[in-house]
Protein backbone atom coordinates (compact mmCIF):
# COMPACT_ATOMS: atom_id res chain seq x y z
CA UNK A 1 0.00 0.00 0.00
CA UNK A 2 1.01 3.32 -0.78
CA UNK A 3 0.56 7.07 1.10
CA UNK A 4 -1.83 7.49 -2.76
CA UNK A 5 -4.14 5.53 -0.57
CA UNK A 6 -7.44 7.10 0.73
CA UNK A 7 -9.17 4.98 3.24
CA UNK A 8 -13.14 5.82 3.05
CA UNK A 9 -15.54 4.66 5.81
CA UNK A 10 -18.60 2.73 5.10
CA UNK A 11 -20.78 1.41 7.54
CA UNK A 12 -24.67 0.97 7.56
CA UNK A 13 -26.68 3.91 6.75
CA UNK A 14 -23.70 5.34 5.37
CA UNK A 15 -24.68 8.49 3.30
CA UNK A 16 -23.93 7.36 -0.31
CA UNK A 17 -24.18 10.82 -2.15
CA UNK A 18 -21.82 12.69 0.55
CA UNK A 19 -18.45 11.33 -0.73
CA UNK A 20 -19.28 10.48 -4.94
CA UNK A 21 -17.16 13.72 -6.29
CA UNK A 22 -14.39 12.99 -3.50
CA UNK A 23 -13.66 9.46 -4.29
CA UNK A 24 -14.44 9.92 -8.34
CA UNK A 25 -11.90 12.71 -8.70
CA UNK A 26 -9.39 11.57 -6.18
CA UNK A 27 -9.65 8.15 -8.11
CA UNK A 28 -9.00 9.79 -11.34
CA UNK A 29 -5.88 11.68 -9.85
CA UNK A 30 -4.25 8.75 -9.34
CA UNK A 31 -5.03 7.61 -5.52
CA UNK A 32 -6.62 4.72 -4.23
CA UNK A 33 -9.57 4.77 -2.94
CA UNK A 34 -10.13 1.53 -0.19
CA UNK A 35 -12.92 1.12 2.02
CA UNK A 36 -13.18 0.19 5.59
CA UNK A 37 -15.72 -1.03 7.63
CA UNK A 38 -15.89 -2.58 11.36
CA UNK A 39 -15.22 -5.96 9.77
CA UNK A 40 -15.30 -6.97 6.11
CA UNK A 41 -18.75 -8.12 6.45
CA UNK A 42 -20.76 -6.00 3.69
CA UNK A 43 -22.95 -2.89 5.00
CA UNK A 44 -26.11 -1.28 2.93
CA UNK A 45 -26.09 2.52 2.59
CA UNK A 46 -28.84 4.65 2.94
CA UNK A 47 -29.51 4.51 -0.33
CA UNK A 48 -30.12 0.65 -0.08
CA UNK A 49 -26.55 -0.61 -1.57
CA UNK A 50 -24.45 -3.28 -0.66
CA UNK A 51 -20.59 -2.57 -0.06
CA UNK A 52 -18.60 -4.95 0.90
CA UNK A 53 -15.26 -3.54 2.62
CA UNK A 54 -11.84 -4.06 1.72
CA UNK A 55 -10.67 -4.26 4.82
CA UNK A 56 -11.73 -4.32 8.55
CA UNK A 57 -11.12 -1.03 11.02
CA UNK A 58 -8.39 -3.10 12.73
CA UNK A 59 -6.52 -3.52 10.09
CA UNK A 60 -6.24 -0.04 9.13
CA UNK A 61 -2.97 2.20 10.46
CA UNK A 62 -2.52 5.60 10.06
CA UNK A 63 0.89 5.14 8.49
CA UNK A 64 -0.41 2.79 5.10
CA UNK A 65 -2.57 6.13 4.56
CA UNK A 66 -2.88 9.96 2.80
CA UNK A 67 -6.58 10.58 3.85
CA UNK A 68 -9.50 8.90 6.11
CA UNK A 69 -13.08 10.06 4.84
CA UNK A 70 -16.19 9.60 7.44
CA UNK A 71 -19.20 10.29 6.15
CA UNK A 72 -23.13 10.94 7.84
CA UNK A 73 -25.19 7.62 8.35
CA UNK A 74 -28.20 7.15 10.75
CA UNK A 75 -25.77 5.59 12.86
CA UNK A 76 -23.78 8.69 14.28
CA UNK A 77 -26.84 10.01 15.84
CA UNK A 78 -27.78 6.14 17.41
CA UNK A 79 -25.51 5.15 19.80
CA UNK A 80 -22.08 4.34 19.84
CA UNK A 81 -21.41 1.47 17.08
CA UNK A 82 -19.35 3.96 15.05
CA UNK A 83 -17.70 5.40 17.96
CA UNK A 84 -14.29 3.26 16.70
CA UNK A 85 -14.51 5.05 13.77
CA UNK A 86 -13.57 8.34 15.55
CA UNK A 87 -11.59 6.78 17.81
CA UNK A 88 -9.11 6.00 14.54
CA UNK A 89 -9.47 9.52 13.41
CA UNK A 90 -7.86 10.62 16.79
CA UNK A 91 -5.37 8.03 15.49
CA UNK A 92 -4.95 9.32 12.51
CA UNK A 93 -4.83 13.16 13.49
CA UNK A 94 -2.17 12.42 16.24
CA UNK A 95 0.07 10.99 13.24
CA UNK A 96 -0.55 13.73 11.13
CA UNK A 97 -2.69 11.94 8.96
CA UNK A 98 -5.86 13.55 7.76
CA UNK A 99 -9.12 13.14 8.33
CA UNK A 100 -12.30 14.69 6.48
CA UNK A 101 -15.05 14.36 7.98
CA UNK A 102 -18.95 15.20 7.12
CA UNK A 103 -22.53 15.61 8.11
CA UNK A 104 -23.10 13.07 11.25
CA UNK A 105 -19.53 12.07 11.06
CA UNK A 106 -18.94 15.66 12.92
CA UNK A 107 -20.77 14.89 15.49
CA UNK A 108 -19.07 11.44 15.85
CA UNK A 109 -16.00 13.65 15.94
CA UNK A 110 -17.52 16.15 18.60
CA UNK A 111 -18.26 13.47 20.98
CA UNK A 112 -14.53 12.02 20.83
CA UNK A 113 -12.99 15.69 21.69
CA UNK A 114 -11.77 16.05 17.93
CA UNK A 115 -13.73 19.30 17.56
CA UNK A 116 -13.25 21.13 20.82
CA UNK A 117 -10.03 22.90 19.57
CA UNK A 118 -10.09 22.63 15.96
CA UNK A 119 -12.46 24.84 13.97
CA UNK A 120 -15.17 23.56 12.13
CA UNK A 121 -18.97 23.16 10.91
CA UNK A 122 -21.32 20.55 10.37
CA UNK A 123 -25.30 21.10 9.81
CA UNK A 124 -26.10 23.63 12.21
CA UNK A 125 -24.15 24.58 15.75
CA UNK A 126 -26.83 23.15 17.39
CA UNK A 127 -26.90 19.87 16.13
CA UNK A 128 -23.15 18.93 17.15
CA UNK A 129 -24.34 21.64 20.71
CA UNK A 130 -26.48 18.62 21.55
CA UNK A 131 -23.75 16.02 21.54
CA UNK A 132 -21.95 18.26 24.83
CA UNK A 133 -19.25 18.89 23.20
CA UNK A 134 -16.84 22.20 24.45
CA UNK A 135 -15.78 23.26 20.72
CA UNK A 136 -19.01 25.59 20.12
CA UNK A 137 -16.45 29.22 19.96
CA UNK A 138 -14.98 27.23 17.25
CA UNK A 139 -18.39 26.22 15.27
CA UNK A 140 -18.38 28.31 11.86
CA UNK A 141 -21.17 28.40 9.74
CA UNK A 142 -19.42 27.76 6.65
CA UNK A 143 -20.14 25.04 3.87
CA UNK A 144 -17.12 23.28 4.55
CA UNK A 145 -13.82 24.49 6.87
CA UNK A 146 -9.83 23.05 6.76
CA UNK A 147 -7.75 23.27 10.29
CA UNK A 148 -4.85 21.60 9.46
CA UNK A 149 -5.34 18.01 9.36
CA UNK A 150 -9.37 18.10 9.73
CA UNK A 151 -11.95 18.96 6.87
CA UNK A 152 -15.51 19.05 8.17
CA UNK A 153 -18.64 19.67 6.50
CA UNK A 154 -22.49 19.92 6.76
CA UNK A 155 -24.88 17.09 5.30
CA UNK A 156 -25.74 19.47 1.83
CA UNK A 157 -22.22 20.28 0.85
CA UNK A 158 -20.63 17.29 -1.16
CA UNK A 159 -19.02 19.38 -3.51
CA UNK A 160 -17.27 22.48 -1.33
CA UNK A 161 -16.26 18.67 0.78
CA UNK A 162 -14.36 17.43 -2.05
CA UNK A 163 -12.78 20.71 -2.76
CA UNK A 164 -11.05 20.86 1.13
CA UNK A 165 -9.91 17.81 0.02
CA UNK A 166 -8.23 18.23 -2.78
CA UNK A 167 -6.95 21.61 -1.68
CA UNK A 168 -5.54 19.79 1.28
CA UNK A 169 -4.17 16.88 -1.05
CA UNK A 170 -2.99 19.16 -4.04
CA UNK A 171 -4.96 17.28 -6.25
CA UNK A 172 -6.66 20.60 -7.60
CA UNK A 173 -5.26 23.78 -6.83
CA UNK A 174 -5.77 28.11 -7.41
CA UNK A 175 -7.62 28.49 -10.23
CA UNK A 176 -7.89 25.05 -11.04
CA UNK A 177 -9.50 23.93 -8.12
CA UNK A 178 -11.69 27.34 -7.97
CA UNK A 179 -12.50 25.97 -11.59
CA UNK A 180 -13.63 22.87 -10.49
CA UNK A 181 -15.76 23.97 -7.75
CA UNK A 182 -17.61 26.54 -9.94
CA UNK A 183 -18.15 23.89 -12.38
CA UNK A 184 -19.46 21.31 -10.16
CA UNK A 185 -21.02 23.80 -7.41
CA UNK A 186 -22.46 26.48 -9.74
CA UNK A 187 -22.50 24.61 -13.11
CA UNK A 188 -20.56 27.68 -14.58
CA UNK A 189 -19.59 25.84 -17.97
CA UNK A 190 -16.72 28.57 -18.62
CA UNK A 191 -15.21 26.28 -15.92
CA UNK A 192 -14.56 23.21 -18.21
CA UNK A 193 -12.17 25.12 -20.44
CA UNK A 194 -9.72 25.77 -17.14
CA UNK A 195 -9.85 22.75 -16.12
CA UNK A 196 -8.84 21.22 -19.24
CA UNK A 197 -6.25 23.87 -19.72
């Protein structure tokens, strides 16, 4: 395995649409995309599919990776059966590894400690306010926000997600990955022609 390798998190009720112009692009820059699950068993997503993991969260080390993506699932909000999953992204984050995180993943991350000094945003301040966490001076109502190591984002923003991520990565940057965004964000067609400059 190489540090090209992005590890992505599926798990039941794992948000399907949240991560599709992540993985796609990251993909078609050359990385790997691999996902992990509590155990290789398969999970269904939200949207009813069937993904059957590469590998199991135990397996999975901070060091064999460039990027760990949680997404929102029904699951965050539940009880704890994807409290590992955060767990690993303190992992990860104390190696210097990042993690990107979105919609109910945040609050996953909230209720490990991840967000209490780190800026970030999720939904709304008040959904991660619920989870007790003591990061809400740092909550900014933004569609996605970078501190170092940690992209978050709220459930509606796939697409200003992917571009943290890639900024963060260097898989798009200045007016290339502004190009990108306004092309996939605002549909602005002028766009296209930077990108394929």
């Amino acid at each position: 395995m190489t540090r090209r390798t992005v590890h992505l998190a599926v798990y039941d009720t794992y948000a399907d649409w949240e991560t599709g112009h992540t993985t796609a692009h990251l993909s078609r820059a050359g990385f790997t995309v691999r996902t992990v699950g509590a155990t290789t068993d398969p999970v269904i997503t939200m949207g009813g599919l069937r993904i059957l993991p590469d590998l199991a969260l135990a397996e999975l080390r901070p060091e064999d990776s460039t990027l760990l993506i949680l997404t929102g699932a029904d699951l965050w909000d539940s009880g704890d059966a994807l409290a590992p999953f955060a767990r690993t992204a303190r992992d990860f984050l104390d190696a210097g590894v990042p993690v990107a995180a979105i919609c109910g993943a945040t609050a996953g991350l909230a209720r490990e400690g991840l967000l209490d000094d780190r800026t970030h945003t999720s939904a709304v301040s008040f959904y991660l306010a619920a989870t007790g966490y003591g990061g809400g001076e740092r909550y900014v109502d933004a569609d996605a926000v970078t501190d170092g190591d940690l992209i978050t984002a709220g459930p509606t923003e796939p697409v200003a997600f992917a571009r943290e991520v890639f900024a963060r990565l260097g898989v798009y940057e200045g007016a290339k990955l502004d190009a990108w965004y306004r092309l996939f964000h605002d549909s602005d067609a002028r766009a296209y022609e930077v990108l394929q400059g």
